[in-house]
C-alpha atoms as a PDB file:
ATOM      1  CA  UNK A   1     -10.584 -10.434 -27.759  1.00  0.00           C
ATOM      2  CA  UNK A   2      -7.399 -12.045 -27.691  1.00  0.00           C
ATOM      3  CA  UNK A   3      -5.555  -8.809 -28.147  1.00  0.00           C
ATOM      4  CA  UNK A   4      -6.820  -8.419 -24.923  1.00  0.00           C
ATOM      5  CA  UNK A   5      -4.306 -10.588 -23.227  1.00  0.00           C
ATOM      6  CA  UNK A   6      -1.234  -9.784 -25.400  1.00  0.00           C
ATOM      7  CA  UNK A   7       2.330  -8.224 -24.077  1.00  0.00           C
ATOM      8  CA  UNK A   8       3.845  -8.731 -27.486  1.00  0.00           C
ATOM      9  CA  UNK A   9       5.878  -5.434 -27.754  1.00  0.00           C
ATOM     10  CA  UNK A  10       6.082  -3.930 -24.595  1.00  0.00           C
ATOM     11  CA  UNK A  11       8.847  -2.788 -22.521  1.00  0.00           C
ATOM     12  CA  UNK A  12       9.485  -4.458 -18.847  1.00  0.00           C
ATOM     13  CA  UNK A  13      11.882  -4.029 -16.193  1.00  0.00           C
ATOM     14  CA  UNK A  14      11.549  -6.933 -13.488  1.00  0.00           C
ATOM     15  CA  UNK A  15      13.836  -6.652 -10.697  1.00  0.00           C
ATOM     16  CA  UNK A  16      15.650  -9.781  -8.794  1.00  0.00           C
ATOM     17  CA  UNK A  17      15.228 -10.814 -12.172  1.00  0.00           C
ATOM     18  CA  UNK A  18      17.467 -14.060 -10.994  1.00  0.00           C
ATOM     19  CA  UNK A  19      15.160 -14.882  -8.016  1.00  0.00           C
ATOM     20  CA  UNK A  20      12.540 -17.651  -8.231  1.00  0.00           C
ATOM     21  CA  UNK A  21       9.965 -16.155  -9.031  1.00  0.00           C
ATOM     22  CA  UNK A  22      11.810 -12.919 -10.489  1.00  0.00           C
ATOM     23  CA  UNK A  23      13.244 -15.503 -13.249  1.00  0.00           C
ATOM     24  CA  UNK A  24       9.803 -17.253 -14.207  1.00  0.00           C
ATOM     25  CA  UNK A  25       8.140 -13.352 -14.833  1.00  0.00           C
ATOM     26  CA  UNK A  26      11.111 -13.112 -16.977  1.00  0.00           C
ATOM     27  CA  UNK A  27      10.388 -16.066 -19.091  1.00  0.00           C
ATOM     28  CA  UNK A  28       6.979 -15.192 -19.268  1.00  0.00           C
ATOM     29  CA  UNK A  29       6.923 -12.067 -20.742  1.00  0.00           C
ATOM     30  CA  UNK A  30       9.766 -12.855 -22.948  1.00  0.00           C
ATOM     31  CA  UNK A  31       8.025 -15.747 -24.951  1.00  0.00           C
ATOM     32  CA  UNK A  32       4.741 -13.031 -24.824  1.00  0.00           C
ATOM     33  CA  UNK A  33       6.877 -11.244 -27.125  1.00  0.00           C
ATOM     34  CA  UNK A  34       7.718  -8.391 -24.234  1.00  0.00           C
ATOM     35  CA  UNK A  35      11.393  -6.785 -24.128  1.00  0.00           C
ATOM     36  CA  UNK A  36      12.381  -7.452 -20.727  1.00  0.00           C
ATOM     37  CA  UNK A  37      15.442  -5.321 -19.103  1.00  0.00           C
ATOM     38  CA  UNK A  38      17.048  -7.651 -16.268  1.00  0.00           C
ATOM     39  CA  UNK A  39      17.829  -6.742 -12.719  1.00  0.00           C
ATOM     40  CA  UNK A  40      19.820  -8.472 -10.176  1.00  0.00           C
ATOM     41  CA  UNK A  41      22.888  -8.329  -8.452  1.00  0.00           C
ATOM     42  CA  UNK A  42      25.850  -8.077  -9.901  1.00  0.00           C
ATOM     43  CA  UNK A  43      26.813 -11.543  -9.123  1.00  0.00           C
ATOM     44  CA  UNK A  44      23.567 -13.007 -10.735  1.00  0.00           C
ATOM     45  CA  UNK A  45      24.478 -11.721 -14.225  1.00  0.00           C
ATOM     46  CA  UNK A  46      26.519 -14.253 -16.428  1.00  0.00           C
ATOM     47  CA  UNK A  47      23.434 -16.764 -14.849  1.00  0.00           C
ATOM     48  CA  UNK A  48      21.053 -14.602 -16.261  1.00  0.00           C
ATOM     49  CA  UNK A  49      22.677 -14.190 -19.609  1.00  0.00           C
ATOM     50  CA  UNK A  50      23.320 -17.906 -19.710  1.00  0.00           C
ATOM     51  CA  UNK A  51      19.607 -18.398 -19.320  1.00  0.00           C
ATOM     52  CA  UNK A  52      18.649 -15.945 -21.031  1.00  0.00           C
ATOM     53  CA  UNK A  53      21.192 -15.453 -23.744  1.00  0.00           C
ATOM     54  CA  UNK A  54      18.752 -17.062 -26.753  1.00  0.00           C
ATOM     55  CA  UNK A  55      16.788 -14.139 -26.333  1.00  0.00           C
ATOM     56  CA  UNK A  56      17.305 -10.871 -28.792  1.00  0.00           C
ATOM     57  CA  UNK A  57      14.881  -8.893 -26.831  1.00  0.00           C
ATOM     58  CA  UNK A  58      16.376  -9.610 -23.103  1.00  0.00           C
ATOM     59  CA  UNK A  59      18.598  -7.050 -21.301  1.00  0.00           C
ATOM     60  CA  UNK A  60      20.677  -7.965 -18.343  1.00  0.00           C
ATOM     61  CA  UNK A  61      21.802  -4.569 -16.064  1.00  0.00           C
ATOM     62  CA  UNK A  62      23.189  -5.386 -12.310  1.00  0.00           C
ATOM     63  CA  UNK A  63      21.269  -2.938  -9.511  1.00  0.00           C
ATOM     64  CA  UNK A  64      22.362  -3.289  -5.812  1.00  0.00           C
ATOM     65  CA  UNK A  65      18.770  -2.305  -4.545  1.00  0.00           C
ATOM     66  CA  UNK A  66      20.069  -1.772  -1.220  1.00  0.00           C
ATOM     67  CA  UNK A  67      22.342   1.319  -2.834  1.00  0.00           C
ATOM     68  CA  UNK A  68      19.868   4.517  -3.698  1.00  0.00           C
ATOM     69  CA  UNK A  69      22.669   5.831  -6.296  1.00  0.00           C
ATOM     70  CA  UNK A  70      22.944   2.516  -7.896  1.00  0.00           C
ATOM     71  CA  UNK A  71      19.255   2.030  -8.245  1.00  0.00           C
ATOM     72  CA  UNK A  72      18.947   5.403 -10.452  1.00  0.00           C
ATOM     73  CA  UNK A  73      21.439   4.408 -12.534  1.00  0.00           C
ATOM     74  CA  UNK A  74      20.667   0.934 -13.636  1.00  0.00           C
ATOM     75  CA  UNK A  75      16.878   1.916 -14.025  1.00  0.00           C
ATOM     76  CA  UNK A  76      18.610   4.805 -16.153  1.00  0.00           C
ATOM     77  CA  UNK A  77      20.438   2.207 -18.309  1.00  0.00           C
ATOM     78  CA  UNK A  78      17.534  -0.505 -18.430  1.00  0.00           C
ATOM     79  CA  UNK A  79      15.276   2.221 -19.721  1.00  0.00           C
ATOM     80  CA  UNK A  80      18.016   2.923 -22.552  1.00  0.00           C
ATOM     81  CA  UNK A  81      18.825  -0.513 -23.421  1.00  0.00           C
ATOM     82  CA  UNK A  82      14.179  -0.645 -23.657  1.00  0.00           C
ATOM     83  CA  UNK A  83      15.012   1.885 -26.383  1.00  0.00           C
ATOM     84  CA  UNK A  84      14.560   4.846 -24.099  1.00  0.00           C
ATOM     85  CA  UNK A  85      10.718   4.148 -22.571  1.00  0.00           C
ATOM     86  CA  UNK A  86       9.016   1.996 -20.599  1.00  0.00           C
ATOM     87  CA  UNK A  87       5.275   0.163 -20.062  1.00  0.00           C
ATOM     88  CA  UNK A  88       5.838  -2.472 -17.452  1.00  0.00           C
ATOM     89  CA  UNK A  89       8.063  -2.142 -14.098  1.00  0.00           C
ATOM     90  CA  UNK A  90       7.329  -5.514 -12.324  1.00  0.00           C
ATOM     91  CA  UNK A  91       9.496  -4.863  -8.227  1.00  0.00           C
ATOM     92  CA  UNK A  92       9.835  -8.649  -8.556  1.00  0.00           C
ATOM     93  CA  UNK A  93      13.012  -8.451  -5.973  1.00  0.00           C
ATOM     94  CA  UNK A  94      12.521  -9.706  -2.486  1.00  0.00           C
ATOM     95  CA  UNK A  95      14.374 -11.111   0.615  1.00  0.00           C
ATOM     96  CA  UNK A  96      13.537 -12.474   3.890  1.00  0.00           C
ATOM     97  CA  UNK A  97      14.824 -12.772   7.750  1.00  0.00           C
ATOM     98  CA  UNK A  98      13.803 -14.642  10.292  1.00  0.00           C
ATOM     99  CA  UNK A  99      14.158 -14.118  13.749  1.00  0.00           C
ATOM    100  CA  UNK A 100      11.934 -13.709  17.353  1.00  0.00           C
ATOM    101  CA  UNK A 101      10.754  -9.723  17.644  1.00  0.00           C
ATOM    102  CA  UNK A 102      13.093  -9.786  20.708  1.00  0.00           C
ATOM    103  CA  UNK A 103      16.326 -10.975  18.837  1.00  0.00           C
ATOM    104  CA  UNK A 104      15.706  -9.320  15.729  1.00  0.00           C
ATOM    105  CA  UNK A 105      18.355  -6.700  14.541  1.00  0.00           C
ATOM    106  CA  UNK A 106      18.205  -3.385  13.422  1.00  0.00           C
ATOM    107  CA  UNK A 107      20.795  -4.484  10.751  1.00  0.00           C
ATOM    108  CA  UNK A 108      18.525  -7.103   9.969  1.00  0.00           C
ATOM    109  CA  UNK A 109      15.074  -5.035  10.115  1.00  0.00           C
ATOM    110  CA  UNK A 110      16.510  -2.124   8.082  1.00  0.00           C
ATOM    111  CA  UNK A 111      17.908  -4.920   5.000  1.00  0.00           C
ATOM    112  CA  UNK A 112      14.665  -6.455   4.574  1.00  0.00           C
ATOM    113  CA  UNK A 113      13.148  -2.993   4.364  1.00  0.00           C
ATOM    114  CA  UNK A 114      15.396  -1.367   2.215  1.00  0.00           C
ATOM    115  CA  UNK A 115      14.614  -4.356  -0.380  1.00  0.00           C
ATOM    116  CA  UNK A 116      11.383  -4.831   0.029  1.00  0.00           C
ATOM    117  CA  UNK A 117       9.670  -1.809   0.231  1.00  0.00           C
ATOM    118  CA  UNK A 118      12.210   0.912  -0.238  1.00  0.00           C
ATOM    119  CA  UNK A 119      13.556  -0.012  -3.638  1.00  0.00           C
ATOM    120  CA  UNK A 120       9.938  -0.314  -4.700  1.00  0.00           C
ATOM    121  CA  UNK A 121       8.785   3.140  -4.127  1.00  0.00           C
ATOM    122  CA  UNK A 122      12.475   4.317  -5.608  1.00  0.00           C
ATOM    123  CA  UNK A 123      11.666   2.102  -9.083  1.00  0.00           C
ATOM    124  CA  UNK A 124       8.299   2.878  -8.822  1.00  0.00           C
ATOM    125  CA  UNK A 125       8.602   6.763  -8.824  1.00  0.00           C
ATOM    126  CA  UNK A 126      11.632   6.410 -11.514  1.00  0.00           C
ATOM    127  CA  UNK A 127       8.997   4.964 -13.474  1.00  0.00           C
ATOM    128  CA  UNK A 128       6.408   7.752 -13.187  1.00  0.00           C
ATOM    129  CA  UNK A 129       9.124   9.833 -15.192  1.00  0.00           C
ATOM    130  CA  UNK A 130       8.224   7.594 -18.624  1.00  0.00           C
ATOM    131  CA  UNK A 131       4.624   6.184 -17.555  1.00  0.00           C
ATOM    132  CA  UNK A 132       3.259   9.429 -17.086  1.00  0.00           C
ATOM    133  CA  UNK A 133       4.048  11.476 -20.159  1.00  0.00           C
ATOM    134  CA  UNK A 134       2.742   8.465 -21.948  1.00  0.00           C
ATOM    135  CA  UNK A 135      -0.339   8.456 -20.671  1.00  0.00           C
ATOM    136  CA  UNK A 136       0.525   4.715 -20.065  1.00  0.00           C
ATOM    137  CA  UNK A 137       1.945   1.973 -17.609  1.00  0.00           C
ATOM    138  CA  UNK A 138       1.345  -1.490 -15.672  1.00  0.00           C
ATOM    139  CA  UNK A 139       3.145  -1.743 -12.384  1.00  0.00           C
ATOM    140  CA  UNK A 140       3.007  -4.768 -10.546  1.00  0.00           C
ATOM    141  CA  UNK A 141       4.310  -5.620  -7.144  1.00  0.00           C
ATOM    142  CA  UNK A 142       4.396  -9.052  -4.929  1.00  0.00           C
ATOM    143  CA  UNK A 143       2.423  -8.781  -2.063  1.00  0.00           C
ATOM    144  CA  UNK A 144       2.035 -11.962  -0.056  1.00  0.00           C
ATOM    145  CA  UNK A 145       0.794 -13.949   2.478  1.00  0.00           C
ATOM    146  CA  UNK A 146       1.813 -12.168   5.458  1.00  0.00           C
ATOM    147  CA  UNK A 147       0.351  -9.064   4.150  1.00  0.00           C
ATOM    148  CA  UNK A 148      -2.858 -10.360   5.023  1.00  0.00           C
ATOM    149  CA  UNK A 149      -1.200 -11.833   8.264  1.00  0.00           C
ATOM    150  CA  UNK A 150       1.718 -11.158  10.750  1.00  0.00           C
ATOM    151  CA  UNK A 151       3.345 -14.616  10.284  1.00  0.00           C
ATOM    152  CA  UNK A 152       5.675 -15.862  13.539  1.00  0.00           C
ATOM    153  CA  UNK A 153       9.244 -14.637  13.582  1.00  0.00           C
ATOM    154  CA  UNK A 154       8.761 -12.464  10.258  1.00  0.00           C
ATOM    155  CA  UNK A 155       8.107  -8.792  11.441  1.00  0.00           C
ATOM    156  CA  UNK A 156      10.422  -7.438   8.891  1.00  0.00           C
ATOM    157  CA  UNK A 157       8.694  -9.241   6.240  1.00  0.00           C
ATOM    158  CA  UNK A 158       5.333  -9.332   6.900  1.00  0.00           C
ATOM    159  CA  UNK A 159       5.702  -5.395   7.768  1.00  0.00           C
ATOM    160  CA  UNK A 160       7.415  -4.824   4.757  1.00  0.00           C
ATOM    161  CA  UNK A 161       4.568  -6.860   2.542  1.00  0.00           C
ATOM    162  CA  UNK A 162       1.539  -5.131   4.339  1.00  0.00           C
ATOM    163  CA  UNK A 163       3.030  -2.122   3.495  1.00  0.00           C
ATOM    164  CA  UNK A 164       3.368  -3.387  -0.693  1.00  0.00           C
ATOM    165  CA  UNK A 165      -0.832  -3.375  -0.519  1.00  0.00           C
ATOM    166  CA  UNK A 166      -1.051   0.104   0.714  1.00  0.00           C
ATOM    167  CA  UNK A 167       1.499   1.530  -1.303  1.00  0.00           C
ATOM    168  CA  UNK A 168      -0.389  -0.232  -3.966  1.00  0.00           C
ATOM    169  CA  UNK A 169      -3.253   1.580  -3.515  1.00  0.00           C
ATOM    170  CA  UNK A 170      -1.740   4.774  -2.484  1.00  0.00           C
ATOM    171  CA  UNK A 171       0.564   4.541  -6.291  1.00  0.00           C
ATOM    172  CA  UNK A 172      -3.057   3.677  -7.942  1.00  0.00           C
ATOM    173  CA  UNK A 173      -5.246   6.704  -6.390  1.00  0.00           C
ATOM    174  CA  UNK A 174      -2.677   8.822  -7.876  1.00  0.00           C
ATOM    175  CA  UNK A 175      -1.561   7.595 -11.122  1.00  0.00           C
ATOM    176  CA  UNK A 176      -4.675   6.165 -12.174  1.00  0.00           C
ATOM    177  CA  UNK A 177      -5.928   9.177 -14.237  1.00  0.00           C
ATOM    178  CA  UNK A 178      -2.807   9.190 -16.134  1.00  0.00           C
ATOM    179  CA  UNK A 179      -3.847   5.645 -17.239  1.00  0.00           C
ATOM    180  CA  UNK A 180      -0.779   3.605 -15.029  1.00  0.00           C
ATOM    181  CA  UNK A 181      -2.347   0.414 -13.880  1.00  0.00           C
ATOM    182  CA  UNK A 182      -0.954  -0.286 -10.331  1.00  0.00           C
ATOM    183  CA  UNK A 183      -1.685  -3.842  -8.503  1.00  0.00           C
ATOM    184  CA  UNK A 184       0.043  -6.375  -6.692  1.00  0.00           C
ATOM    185  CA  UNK A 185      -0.237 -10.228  -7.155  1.00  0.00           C
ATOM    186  CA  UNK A 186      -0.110 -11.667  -3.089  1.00  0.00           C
ATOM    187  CA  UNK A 187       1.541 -15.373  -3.589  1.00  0.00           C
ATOM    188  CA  UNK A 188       0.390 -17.987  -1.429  1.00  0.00           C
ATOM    189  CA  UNK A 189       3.091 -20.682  -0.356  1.00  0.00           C
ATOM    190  CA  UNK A 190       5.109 -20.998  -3.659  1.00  0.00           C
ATOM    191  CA  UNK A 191       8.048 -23.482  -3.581  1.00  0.00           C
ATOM    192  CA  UNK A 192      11.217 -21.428  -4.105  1.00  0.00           C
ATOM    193  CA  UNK A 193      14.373 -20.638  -2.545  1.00  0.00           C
ATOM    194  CA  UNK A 194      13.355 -18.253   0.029  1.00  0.00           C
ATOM    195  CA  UNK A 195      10.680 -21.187   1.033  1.00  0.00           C
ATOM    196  CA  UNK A 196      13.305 -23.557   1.126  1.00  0.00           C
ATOM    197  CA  UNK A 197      13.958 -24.144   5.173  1.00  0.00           C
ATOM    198  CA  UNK A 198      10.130 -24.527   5.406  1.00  0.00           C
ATOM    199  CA  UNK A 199      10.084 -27.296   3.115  1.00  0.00           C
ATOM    200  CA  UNK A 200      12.831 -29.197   4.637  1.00  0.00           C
ATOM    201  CA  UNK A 201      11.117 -29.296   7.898  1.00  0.00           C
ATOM    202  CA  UNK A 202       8.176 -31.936   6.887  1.00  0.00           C
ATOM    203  CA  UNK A 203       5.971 -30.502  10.296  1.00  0.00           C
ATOM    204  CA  UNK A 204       5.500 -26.985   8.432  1.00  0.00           C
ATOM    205  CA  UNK A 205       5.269 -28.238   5.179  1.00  0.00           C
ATOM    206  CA  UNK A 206       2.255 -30.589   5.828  1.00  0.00           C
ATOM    207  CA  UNK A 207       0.884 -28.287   7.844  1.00  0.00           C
ATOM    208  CA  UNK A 208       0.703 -25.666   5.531  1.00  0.00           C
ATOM    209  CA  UNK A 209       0.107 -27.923   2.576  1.00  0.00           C
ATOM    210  CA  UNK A 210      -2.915 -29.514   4.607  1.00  0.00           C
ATOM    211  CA  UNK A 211      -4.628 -25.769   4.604  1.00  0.00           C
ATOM    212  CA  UNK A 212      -4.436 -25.762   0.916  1.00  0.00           C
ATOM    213  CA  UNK A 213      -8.026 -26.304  -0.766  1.00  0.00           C
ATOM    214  CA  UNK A 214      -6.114 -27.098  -3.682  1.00  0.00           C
ATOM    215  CA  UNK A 215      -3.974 -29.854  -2.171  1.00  0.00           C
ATOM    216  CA  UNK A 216      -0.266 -28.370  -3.210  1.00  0.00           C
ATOM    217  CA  UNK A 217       2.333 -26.125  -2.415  1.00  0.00           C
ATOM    218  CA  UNK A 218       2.524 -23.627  -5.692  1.00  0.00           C
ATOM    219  CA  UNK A 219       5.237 -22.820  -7.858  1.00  0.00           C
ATOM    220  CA  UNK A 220       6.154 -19.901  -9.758  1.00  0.00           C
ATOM    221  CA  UNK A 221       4.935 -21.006 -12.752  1.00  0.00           C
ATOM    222  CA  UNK A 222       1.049 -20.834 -11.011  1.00  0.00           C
ATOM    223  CA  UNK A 223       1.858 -17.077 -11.157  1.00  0.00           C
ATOM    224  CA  UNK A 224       2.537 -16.351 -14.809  1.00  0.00           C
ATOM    225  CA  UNK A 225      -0.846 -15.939 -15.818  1.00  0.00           C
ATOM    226  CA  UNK A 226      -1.783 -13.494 -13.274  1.00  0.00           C
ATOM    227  CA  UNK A 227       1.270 -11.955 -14.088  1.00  0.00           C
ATOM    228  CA  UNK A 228       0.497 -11.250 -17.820  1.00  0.00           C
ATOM    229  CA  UNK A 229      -3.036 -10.536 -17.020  1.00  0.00           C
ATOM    230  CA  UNK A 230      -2.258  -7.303 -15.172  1.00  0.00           C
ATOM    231  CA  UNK A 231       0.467  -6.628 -17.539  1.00  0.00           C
ATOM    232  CA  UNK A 232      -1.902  -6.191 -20.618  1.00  0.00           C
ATOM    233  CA  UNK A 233      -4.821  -4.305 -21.643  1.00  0.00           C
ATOM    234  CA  UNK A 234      -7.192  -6.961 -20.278  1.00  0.00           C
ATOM    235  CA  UNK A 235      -6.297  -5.375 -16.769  1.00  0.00           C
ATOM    236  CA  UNK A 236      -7.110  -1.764 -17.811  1.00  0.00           C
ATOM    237  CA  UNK A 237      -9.711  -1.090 -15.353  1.00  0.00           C
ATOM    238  CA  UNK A 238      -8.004  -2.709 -12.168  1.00  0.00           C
ATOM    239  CA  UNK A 239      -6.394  -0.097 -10.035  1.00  0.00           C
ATOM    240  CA  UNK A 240      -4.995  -0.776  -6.375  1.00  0.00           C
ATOM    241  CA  UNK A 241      -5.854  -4.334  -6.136  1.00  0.00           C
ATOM    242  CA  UNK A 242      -4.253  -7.111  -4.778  1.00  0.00           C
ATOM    243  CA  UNK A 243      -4.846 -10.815  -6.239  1.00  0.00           C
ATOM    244  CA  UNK A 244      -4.361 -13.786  -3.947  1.00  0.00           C
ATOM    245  CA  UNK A 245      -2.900 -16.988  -5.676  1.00  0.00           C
ATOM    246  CA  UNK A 246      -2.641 -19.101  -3.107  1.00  0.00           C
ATOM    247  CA  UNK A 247      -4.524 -22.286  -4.253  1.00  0.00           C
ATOM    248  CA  UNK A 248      -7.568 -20.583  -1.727  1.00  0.00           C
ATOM    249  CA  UNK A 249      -5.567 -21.123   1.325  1.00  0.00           C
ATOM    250  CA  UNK A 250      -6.968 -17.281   2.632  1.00  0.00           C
ATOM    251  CA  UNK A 251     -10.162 -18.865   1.990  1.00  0.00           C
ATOM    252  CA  UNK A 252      -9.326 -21.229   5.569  1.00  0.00           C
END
């Protein structure tokens, strides 16, 4: 039974690999005995080696996600530096704007797209090229909050996340028969960076914390074992799902 839960062996790309949440994944599925292949920007790498350094099986490779060209290539290069295959593509990477509909840019709209939902299907259908000769694959993508609802002054982002469910399912009703897993976990309010200006302002904060059944704000680290359950065989018969942790604050 415990086999059930285990990663020990398998090969992971998780992208914004630095991020708050991108960096706890990491972790995770490096001490579960997973090789992990590292993407961030190009300015996030001697951090991630720094942090990650102590580990044999850890693979930093900068990606600009926002350039088409230079996602093929460092998925190209992760795969290699896996040992030329791949089991677990986690599309970790994610960025935010705020703004009123009426101010909001193109510029703006089009960034938090390109990130969000663009690189996703990119890395997602560079996967397919391993996953699917082998018969074999877990994808998981972060969802959230605002793909449930439309948020105030998000429309990039909470357009960008509704779409990460559908695709989600769409990625699943096709590669399921080749036995790729897709799902997507849907974080509730998790303290990290991109939450940052919402914690400093005490109003929002208690508000949102005062939803909360469970009392608290989460962290990354409330994640991890959602993470690893839809990375291993325990997770075999989920396809197109999407899994709330969010201390039950959809349940308000």
């Amino acid at each position: 039974m415990q086999d059930l839960f285990t990663v020990s062996g398998k090969r992971a790309i998780v992208t914004g690999a630095a991020g708050g949440i991108g960096s706890v994944f990491t972790r995770a599925l490096l001490e579960a005995g997973a090789s992990v292949a590292m993407l961030d920007m190009d300015n996030q790498m001697s951090g991630l080696r720094q942090v990650f350094g102590g580990y044999e099986n850890a693979f930093s490779v900068s990606c600009n996600l926002l350039e088409k060209g230079d996602r093929e290539r460092a998925f190209e290069e992760a795969a290699a530096k896996l040992g030329g295959g791949l089991d677990i593509l986690v599309n970790s990477a994610g960025v935010q704007r705020r703004g009123h509909i009426e101010e909001f840019t193109d510029e703006m709209w089009e960034f938090v797209l390109e990130i969000n939902l663009n690189a996703v299907f990119s890395m997602t259908r560079m996967a397919g090229k391993y996953m699917i000769p082998a018969r074999y694959g877990k994808i998981i993508n972060i969802a959230s909050m605002n793909s449930y609802f439309g948020g105030t002054n998000v429309p990039a982002y909470a357009s960008s996340k509704g779409a990460i469910v559908q695709l989600t399912k769409a990625i699943a009703n096709e590669w399921s028969r080749y036995g790729i897993n897709a799902n997507a976990i849907a974080p509730g309010f998790i303290e990290t960076p991109m939450t940052s200006d919402m914690k400093e302002n005490k109003e929002i904060y208690e508000y949102k914390r005062g939803r909360i059944p469970y009392g608290r704000w989460g962290t990354p680290d409330d994640l991890t074992g959602t993470l690893l359950f839809l990375c291993s065989a325990a997770s075999d018969y989920l396809c197109g799902v999407t899994i709330p942790v969010d201390g039950g604050y959809l349940c308000k």
